[in-house]
N, C-alpha and C. Protein backbone atom coordinates (compact mmCIF):
# COMPACT_ATOMS: atom_id res chain seq x y z
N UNK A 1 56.06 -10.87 21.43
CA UNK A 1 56.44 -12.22 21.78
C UNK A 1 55.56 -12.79 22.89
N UNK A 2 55.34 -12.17 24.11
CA UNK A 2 54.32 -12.47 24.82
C UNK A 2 53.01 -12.70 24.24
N UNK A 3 52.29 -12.15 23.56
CA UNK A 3 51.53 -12.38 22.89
C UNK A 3 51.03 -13.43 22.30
N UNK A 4 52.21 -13.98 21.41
CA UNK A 4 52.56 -15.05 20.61
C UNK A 4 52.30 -16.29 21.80
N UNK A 5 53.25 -16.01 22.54
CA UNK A 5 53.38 -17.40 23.86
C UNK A 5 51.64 -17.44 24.18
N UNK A 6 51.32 -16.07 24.72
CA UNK A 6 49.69 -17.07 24.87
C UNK A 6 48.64 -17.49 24.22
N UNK A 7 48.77 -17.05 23.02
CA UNK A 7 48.41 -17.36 22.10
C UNK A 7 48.41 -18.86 21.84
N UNK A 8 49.59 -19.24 22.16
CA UNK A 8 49.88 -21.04 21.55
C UNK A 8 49.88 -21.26 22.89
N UNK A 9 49.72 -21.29 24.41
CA UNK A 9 49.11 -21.73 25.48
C UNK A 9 47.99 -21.78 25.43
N UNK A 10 47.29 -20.47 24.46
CA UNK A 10 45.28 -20.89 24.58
C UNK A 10 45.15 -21.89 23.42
N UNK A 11 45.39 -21.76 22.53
CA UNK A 11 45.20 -22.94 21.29
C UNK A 11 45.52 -24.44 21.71
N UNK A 12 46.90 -24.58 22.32
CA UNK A 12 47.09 -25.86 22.68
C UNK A 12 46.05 -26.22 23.87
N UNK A 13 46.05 -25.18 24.84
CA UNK A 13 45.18 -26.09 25.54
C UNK A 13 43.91 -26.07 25.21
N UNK A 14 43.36 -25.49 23.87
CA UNK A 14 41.71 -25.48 23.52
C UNK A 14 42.31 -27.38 22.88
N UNK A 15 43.12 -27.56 22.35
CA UNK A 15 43.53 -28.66 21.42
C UNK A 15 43.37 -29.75 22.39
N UNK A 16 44.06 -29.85 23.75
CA UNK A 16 44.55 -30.94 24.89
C UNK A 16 43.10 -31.28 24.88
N UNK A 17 42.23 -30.08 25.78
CA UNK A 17 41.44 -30.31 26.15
C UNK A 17 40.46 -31.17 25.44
N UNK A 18 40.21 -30.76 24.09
CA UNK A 18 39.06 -30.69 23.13
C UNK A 18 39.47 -32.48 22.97
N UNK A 19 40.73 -32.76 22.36
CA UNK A 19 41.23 -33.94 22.31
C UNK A 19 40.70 -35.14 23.22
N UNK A 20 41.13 -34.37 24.73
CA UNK A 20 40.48 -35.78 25.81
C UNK A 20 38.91 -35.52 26.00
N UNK A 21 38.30 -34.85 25.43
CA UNK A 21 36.73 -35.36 25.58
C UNK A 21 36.32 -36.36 24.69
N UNK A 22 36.96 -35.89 23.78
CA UNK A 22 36.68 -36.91 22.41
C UNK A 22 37.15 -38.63 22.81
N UNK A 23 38.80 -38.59 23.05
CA UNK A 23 39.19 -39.88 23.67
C UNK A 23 38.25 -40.48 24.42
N UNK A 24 37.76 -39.51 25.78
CA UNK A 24 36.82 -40.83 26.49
C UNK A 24 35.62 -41.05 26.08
N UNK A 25 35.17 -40.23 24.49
CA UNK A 25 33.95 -40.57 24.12
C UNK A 25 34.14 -42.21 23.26
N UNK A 26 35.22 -41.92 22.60
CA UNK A 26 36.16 -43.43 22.20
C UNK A 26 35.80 -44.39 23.08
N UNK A 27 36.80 -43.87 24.20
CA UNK A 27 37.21 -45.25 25.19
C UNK A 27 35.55 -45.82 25.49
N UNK A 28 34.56 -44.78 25.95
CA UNK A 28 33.22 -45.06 26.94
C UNK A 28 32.61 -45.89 25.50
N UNK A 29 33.10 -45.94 24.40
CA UNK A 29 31.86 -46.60 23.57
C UNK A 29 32.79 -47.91 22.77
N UNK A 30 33.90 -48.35 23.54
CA UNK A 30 34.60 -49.05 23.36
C UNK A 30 35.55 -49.57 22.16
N UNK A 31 35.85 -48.38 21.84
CA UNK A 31 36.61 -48.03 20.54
C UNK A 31 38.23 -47.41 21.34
N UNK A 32 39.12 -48.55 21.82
CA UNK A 32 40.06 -48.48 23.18
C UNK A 32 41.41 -47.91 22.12
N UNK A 33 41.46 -48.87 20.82
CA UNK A 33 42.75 -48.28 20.10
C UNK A 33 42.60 -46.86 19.45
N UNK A 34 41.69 -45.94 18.79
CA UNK A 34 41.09 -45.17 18.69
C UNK A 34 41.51 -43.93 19.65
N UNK A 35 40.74 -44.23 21.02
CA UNK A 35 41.43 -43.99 22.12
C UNK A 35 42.62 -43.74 22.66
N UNK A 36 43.38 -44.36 22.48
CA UNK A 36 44.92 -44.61 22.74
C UNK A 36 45.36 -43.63 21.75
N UNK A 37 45.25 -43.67 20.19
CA UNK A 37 45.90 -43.18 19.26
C UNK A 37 45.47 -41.47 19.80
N UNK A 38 44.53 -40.66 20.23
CA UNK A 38 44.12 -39.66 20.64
C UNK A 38 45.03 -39.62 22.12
N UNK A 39 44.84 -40.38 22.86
CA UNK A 39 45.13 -39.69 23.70
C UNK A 39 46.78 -39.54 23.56
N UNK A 40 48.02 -40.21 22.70
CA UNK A 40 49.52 -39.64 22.34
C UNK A 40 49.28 -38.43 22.16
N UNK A 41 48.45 -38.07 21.17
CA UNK A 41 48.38 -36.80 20.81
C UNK A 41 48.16 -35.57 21.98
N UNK A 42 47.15 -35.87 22.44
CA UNK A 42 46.83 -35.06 23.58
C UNK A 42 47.89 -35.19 24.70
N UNK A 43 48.43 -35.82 25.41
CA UNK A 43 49.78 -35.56 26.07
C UNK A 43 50.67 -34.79 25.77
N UNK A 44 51.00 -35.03 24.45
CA UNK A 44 52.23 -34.32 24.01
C UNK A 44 51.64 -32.74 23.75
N UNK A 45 50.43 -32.37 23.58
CA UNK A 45 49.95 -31.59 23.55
C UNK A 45 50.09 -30.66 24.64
N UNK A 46 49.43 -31.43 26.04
CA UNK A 46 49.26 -31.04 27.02
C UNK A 46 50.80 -30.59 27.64
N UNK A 47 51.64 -31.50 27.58
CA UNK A 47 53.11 -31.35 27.93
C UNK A 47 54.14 -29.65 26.99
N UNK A 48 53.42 -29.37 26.20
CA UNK A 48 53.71 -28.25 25.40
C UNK A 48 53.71 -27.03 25.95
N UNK A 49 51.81 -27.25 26.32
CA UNK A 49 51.20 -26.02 26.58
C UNK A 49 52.02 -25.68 28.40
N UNK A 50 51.67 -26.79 29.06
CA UNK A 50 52.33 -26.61 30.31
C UNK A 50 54.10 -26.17 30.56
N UNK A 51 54.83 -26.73 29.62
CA UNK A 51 56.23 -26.50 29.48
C UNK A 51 56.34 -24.52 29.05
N UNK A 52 55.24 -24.35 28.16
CA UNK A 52 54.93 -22.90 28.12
C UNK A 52 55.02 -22.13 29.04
N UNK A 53 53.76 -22.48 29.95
CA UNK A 53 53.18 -21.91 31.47
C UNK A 53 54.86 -21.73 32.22
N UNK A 54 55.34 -23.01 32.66
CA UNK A 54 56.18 -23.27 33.52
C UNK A 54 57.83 -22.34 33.31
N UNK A 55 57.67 -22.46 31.60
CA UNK A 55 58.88 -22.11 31.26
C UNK A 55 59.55 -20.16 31.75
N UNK A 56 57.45 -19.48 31.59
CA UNK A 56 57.51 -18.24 32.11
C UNK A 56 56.50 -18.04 32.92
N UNK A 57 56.81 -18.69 34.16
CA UNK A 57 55.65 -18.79 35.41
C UNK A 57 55.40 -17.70 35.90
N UNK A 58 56.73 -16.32 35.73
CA UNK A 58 56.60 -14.91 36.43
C UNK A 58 55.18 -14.26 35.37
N UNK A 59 54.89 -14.98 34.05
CA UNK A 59 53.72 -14.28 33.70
C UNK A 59 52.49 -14.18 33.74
N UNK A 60 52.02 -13.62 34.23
CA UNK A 60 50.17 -14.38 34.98
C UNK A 60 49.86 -13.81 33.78
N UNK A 61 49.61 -13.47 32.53
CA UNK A 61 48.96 -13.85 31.27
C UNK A 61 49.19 -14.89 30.82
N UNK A 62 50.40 -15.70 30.69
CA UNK A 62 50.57 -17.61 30.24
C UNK A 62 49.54 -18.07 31.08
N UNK A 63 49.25 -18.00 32.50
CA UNK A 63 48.50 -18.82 33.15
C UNK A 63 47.08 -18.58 33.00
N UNK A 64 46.86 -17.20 32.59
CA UNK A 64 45.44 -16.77 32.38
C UNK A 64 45.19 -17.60 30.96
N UNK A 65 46.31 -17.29 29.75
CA UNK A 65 45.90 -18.09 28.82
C UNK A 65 45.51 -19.49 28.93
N UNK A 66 46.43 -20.38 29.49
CA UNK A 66 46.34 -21.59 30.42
C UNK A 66 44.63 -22.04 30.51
N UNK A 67 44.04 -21.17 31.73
CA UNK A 67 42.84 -21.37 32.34
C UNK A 67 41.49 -20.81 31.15
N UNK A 68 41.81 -19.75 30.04
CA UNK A 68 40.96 -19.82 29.61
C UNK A 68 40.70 -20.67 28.27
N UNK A 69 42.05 -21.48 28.17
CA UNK A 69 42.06 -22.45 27.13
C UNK A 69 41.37 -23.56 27.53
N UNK A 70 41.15 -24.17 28.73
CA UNK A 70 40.81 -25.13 29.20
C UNK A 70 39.56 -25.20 29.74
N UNK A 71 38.96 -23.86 29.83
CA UNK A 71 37.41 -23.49 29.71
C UNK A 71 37.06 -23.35 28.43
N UNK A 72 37.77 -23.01 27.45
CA UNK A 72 37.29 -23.04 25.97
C UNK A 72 37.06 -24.78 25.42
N UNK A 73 38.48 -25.04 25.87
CA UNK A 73 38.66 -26.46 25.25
C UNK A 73 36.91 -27.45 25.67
N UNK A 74 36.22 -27.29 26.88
CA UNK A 74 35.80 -27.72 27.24
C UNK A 74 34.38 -27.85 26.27
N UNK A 75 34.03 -26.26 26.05
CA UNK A 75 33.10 -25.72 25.16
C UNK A 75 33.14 -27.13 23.52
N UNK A 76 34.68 -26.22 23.16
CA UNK A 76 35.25 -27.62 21.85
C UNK A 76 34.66 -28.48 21.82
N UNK A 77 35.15 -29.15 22.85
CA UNK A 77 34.95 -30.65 22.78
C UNK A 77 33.72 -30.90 23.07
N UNK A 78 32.90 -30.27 23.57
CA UNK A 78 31.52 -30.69 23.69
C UNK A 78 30.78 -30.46 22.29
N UNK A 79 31.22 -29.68 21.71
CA UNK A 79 30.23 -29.42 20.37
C UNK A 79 31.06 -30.09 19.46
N UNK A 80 32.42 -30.73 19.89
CA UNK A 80 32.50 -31.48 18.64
C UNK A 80 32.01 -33.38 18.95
N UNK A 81 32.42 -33.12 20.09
CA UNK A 81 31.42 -34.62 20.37
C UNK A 81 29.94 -34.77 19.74
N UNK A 82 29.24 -33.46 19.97
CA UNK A 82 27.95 -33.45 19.65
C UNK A 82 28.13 -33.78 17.60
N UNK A 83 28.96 -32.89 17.24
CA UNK A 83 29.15 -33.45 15.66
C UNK A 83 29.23 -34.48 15.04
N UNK A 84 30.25 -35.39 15.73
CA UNK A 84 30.81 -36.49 15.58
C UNK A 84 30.25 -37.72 16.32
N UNK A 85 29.35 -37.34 16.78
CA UNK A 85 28.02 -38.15 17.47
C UNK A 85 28.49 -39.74 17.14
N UNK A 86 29.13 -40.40 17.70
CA UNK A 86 29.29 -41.71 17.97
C UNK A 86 28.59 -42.66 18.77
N UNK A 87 27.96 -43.86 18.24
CA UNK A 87 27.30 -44.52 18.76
C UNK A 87 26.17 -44.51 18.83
N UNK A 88 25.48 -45.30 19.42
CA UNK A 88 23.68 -45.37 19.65
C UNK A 88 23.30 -44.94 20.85
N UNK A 89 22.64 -44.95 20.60
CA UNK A 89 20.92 -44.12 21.67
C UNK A 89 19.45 -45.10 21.49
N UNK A 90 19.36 -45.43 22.68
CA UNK A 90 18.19 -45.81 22.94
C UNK A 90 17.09 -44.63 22.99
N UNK A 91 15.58 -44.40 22.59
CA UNK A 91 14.92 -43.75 22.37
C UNK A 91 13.64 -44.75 23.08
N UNK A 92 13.36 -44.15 24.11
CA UNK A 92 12.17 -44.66 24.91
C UNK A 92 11.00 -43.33 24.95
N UNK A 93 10.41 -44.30 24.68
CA UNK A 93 9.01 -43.18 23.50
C UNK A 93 7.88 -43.94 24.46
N UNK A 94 6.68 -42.99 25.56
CA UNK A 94 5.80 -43.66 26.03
C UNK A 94 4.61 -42.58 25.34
N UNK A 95 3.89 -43.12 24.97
CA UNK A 95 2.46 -42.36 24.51
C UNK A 95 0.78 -42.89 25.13
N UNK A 96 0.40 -41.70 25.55
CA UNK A 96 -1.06 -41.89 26.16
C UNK A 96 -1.88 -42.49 24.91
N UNK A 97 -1.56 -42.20 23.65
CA UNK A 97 -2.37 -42.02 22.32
C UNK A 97 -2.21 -43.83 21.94
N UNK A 98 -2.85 -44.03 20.67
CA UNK A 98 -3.03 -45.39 20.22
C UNK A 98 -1.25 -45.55 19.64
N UNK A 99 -0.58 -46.85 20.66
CA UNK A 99 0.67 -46.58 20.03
C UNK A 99 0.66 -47.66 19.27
N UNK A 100 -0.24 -48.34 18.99
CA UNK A 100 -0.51 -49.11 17.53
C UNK A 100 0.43 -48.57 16.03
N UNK A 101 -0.88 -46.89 16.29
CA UNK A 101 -0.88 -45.91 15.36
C UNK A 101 0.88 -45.24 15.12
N UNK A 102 1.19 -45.27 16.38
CA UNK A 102 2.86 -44.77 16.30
C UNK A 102 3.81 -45.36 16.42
N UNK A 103 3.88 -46.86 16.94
CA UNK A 103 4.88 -47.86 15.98
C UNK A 103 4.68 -48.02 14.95
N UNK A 104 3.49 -48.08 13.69
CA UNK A 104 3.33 -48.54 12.72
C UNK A 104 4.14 -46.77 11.90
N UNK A 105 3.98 -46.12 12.32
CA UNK A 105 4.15 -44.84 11.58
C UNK A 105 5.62 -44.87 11.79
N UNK A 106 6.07 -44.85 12.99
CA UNK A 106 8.06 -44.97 13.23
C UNK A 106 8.04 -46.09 12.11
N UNK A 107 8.09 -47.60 12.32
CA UNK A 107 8.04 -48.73 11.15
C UNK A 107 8.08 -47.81 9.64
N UNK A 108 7.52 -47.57 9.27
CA UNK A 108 7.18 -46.66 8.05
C UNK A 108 8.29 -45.92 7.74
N UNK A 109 8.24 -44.92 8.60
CA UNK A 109 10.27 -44.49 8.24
C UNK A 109 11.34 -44.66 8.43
N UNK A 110 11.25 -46.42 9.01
CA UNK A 110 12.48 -47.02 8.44
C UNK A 110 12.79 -47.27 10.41
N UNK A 111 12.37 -47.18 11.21
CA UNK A 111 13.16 -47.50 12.30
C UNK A 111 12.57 -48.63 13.15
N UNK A 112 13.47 -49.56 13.65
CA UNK A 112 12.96 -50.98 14.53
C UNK A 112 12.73 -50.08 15.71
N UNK A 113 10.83 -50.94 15.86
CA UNK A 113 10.15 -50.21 17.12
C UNK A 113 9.91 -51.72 17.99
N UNK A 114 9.94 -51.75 19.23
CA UNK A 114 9.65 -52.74 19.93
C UNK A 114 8.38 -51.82 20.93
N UNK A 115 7.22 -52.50 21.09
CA UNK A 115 6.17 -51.68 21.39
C UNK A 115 6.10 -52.85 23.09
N UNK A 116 5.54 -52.43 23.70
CA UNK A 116 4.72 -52.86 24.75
C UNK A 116 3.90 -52.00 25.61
N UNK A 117 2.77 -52.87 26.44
CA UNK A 117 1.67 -51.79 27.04
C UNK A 117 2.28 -51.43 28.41
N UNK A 118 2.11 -50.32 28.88
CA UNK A 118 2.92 -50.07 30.35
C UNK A 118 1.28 -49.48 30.97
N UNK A 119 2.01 -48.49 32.04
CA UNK A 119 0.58 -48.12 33.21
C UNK A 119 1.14 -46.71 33.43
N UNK A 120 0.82 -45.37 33.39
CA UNK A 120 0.83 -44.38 34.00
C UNK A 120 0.99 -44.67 35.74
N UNK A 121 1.10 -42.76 35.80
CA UNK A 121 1.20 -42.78 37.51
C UNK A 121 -0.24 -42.84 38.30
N UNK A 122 -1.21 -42.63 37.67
CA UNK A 122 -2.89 -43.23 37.73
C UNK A 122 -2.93 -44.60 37.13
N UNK A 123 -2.76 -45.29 36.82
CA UNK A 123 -2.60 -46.67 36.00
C UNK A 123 -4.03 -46.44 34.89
N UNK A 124 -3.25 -45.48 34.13
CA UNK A 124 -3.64 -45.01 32.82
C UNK A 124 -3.10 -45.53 31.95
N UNK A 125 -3.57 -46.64 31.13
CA UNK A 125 -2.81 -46.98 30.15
C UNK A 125 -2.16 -46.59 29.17
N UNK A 126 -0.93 -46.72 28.89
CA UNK A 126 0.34 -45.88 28.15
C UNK A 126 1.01 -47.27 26.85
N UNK A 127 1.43 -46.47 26.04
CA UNK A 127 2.53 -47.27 25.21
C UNK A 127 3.49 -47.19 24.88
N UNK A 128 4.34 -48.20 25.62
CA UNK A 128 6.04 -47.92 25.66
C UNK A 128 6.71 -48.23 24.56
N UNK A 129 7.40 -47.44 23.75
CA UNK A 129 8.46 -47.92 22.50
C UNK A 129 9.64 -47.50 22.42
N UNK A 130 10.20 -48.90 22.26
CA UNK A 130 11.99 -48.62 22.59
C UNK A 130 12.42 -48.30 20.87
N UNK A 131 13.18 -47.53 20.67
CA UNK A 131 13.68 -47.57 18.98
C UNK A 131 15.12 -47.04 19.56
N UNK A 132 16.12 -47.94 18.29
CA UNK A 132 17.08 -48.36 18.75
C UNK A 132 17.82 -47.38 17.45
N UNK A 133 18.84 -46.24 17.57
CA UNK A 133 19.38 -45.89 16.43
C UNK A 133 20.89 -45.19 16.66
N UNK A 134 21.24 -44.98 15.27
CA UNK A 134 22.58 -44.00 15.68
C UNK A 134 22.63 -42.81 15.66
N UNK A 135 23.59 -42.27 17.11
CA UNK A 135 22.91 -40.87 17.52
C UNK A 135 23.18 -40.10 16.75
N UNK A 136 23.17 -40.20 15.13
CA UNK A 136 23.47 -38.76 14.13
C UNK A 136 22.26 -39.13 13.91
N UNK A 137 21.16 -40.15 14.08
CA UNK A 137 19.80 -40.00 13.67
C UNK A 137 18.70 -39.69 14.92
N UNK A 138 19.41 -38.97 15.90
CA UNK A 138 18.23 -38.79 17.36
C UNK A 138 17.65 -37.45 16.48
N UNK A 139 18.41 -36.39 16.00
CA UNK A 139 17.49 -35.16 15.49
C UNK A 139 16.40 -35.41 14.92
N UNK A 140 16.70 -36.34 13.56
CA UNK A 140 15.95 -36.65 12.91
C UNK A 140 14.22 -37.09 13.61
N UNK A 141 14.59 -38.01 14.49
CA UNK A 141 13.89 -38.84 15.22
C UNK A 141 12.45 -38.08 16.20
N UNK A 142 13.89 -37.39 16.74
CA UNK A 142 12.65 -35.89 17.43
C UNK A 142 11.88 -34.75 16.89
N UNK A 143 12.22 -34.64 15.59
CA UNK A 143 11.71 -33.84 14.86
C UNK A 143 10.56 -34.16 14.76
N UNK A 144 10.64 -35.87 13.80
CA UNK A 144 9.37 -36.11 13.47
C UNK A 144 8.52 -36.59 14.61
N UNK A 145 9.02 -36.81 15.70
CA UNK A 145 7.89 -36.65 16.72
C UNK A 145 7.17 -35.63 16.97
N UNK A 146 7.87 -34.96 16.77
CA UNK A 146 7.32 -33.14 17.07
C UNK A 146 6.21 -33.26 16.19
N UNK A 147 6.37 -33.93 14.97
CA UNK A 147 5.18 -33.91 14.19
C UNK A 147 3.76 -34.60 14.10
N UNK A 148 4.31 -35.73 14.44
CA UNK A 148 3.77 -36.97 14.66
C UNK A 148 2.88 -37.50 15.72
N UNK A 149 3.68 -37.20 17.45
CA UNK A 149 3.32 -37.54 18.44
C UNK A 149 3.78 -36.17 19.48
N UNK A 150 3.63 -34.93 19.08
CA UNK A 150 3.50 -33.69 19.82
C UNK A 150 3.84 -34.09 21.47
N UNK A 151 2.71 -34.92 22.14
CA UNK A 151 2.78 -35.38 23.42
C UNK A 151 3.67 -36.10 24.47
N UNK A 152 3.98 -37.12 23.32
CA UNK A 152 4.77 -38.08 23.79
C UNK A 152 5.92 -37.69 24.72
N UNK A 153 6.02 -38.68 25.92
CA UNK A 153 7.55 -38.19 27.08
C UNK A 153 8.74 -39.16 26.27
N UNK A 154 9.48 -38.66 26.13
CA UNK A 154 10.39 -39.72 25.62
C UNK A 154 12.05 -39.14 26.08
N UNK A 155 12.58 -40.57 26.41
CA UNK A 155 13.61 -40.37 27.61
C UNK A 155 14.87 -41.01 26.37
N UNK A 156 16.20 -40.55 26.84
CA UNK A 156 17.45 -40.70 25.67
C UNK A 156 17.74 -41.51 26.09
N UNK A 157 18.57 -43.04 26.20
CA UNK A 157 19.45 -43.43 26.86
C UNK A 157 20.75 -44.15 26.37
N UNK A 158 22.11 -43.70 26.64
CA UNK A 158 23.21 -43.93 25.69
C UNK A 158 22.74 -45.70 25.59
N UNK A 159 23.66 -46.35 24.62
CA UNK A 159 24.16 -47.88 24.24
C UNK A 159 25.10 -48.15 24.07
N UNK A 160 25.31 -49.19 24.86
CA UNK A 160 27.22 -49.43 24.67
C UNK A 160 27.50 -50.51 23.63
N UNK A 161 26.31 -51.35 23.63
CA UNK A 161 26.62 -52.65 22.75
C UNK A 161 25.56 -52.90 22.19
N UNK A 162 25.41 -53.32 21.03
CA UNK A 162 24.30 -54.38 20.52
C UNK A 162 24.51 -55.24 20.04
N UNK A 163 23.67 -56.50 20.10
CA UNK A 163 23.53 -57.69 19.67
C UNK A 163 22.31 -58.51 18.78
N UNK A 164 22.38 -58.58 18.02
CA UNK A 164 21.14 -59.67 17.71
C UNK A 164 19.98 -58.33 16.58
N UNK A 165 18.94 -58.83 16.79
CA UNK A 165 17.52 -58.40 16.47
C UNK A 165 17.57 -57.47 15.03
N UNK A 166 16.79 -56.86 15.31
CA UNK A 166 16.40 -56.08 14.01
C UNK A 166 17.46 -55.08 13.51
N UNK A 167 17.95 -54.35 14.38
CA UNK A 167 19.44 -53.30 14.08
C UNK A 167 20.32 -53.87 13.61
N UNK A 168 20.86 -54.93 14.31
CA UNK A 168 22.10 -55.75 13.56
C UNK A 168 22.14 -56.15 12.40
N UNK A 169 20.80 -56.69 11.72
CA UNK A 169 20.86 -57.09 10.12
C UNK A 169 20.24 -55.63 9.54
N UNK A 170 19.91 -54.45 10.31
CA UNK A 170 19.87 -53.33 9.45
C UNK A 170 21.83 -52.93 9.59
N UNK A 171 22.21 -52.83 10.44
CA UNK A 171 23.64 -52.54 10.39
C UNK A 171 24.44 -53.15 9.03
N UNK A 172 24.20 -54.80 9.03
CA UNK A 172 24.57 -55.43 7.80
C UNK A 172 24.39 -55.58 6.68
N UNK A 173 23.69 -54.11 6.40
CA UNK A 173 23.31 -53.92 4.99
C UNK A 173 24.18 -52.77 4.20
């Protein structure tokens, strides 16, 4: 029976936990009802596992289960966020090389490149390209750089909103 009890103290709290990473990946990308509907769940969750703990506090295995559910949960939810990859990513792509040659080649497989000339930390001329996508397509993205543009520094940066330009009427297709 002990057993059993921590058993459903580590599961629920791999569940609580795993649950509210996901919620504020919701809430942070402004998907609030979504959000809400996750986080009922996760309360009542959380209120379970703790009513567990509390109910047999003389057992420091409930509480060990407790603490290593909530280091697991943490693990969870990070690799399932990473699955369920919601939202966009900005992809800032600077290249020493002709970035003529590597907007026209991104263009080619399908992704809106906005190019402009920037300056190195020598004021070496560089070419900055923003490409705008959804983050189940960043793998993709870096791969073929790997192929493409080996060199290139290129920096991630989340998106909370878009408006307008070239993504939006690719979105509306």
């Amino acid at each position: 029976m002990v057993f059993l009890t921590m058993l459903a103290i580590f599961v629920a709290k791999i569940a609580h936990v795993s649950l509210g990473t996901v919620r504020i990946i919701f809430l942070t990308r402004g998907e609030s009802r979504i959000a809400a509907t996750i986080g009922f769940f996760e309360v009542i969750i959380y209120l379970a596992a703790l009513s567990m703990v509390l109910t047999n506090i003389d057992q420091w295995s409930n509480i060990l289960a407790y603490g290593l559910g909530f280091a697991s949960g943490n693990l969870v939810g990070s690799w399932i966020e990473e699955k369920i990859a919601v939202g966009y990513v900005l992809a800032q792509i600077v290249t020493a090389k002709n970035g003529g040659t590597l907007d026209q080649s991104l263009r080619e497989l399908g992704y809106g490149v906005t190019s402009m000339p920037s300056y190195g930390i020598e004021g070496a001329p560089r070419t900055n390209l923003q490409v705008l996508l959804k983050r189940k397509e960043l793998p993709a993205l870096l791969k073929q750089m790997k192929e493409i543009e080996p060199e290139a520094f290129i920096s991630i940066f989340d998106t909370r909103k878009i408006m307008g330009g070239y993504f939006s009427r690719m979105k509306a297709k």
